[in-house]
N, C-alpha and C. Protein backbone atom coordinates (compact mmCIF):
# COMPACT_ATOMS: atom_id res chain seq x y z
N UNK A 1 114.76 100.46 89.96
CA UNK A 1 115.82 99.86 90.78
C UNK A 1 116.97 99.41 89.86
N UNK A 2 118.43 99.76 90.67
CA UNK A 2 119.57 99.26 89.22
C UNK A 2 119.58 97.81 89.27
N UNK A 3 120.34 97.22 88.86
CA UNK A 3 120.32 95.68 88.40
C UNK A 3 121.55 95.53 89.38
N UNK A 4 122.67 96.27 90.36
CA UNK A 4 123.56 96.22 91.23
C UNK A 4 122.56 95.92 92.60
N UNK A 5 121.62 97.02 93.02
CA UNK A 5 120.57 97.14 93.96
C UNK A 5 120.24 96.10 93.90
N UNK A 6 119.29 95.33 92.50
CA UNK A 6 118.91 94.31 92.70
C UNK A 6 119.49 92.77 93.01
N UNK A 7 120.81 93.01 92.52
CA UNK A 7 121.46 92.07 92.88
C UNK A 7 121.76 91.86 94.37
N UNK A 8 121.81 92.63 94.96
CA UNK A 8 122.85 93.57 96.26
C UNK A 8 121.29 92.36 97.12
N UNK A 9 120.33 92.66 96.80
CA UNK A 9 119.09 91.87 97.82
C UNK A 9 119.03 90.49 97.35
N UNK A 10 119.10 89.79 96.27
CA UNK A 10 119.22 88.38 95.75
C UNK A 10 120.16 87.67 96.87
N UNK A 11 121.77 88.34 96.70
CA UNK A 11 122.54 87.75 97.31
C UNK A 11 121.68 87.82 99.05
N UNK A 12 121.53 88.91 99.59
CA UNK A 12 121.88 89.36 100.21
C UNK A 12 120.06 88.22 101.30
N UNK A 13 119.19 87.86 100.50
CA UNK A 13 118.46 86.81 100.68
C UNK A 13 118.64 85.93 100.78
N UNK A 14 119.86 85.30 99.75
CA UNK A 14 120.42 84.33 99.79
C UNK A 14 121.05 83.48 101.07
N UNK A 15 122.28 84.54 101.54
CA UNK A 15 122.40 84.42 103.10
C UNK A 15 121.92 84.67 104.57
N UNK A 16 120.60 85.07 104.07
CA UNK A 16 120.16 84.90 104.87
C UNK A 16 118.79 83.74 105.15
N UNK A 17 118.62 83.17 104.16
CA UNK A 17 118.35 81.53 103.71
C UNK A 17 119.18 80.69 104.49
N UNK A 18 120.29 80.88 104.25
CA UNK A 18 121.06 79.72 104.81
C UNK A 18 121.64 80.32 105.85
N UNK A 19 121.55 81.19 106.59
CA UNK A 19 121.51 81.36 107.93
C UNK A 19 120.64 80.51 108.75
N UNK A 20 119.71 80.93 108.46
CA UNK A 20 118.46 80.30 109.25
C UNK A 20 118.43 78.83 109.05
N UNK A 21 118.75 78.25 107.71
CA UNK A 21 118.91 76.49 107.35
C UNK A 21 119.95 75.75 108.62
N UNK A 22 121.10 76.61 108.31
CA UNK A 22 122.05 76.52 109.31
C UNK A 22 121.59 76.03 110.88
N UNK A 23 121.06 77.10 111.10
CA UNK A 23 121.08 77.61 112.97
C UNK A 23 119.73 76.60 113.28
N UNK A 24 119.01 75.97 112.26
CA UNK A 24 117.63 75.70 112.30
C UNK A 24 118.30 73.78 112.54
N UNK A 25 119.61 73.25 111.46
CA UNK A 25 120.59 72.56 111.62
C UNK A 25 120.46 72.41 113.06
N UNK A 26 121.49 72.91 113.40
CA UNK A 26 122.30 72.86 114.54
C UNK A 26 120.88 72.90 115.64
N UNK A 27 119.96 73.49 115.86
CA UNK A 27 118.83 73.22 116.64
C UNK A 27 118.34 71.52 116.93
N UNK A 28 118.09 70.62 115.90
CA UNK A 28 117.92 69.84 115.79
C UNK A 28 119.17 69.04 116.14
N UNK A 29 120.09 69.23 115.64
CA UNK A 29 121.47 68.43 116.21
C UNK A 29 121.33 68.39 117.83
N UNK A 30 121.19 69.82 118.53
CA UNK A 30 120.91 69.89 119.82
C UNK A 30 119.88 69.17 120.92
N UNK A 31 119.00 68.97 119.97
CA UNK A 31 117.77 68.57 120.42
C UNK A 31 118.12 67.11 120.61
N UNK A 32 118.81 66.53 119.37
CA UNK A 32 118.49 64.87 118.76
C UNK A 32 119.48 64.55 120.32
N UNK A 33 120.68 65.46 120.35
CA UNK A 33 121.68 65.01 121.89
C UNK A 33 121.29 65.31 122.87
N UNK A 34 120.61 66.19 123.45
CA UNK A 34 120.06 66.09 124.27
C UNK A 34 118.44 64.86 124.76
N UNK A 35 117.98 64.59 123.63
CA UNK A 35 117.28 63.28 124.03
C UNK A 35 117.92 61.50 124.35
N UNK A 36 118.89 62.02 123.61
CA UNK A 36 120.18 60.60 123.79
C UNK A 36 120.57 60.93 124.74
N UNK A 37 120.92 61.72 125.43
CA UNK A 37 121.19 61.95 126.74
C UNK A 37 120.58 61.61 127.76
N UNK A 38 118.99 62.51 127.62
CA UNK A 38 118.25 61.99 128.89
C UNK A 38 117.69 60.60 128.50
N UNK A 39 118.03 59.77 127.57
CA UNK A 39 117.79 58.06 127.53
C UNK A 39 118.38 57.66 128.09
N UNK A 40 119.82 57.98 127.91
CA UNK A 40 121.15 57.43 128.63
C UNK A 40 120.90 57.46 130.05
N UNK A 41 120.40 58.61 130.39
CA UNK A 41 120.34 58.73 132.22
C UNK A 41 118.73 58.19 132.25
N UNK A 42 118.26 57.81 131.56
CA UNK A 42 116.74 57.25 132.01
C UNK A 42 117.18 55.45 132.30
N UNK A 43 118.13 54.74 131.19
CA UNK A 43 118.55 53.87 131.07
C UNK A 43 118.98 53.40 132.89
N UNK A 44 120.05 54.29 132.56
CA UNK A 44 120.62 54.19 133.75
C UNK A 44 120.28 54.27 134.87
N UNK A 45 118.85 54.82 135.02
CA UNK A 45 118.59 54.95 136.45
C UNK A 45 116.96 53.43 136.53
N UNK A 46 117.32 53.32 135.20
CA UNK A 46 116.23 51.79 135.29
C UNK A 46 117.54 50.93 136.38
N UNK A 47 118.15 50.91 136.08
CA UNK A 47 119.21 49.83 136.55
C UNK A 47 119.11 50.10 138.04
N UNK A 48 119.64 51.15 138.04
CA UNK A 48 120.09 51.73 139.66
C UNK A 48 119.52 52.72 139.96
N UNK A 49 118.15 52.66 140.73
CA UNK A 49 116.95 53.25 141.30
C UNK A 49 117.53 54.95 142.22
N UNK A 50 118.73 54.71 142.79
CA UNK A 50 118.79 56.13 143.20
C UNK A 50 119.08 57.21 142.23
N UNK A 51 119.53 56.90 141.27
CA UNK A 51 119.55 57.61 139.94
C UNK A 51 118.13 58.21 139.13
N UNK A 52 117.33 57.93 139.75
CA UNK A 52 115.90 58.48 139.15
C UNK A 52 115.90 59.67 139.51
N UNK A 53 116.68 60.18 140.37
CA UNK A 53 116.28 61.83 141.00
C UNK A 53 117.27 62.68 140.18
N UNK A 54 118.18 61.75 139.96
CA UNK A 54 119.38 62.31 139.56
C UNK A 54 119.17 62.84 137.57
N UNK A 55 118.47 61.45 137.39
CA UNK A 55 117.76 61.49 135.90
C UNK A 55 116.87 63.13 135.22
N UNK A 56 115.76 63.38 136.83
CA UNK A 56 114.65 64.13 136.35
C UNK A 56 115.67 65.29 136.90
N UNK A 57 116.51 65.87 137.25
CA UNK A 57 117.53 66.90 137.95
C UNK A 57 117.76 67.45 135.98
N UNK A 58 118.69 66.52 135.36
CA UNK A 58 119.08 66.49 134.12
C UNK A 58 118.03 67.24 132.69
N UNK A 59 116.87 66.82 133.38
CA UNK A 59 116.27 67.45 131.92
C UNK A 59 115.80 68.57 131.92
């Protein structure tokens, strides 16, 4: 194998490492707001009881 070839897959591993770090990121970002969310509407429907339907609609 040339030492270009081999380079050509180093890099080419490389980004695709931090692809996945990335998108794996942003998964968790998604996740962490969407549970602050359905707190927020769980919160909220402690207060004001017709909101409980409205709460379990949300998740």
């Amino acid at each position: 194998m040339s030492l270009i070839g081999h380079l050509f897959w180093i890099v080419l591993g490389g980004i695709l490492i931090s692809i996945e770090e990335a998108s794996a990121e942003i998964s968790s970002m998604r996740t962490h707001h969407s549970y602050e969310r359905n707190a927020k509407h769980f919160h909220q429907s402690l207060y004001s009881p017709p909101n409980i339907s409205y709460s379990y609609l949300s998740l």
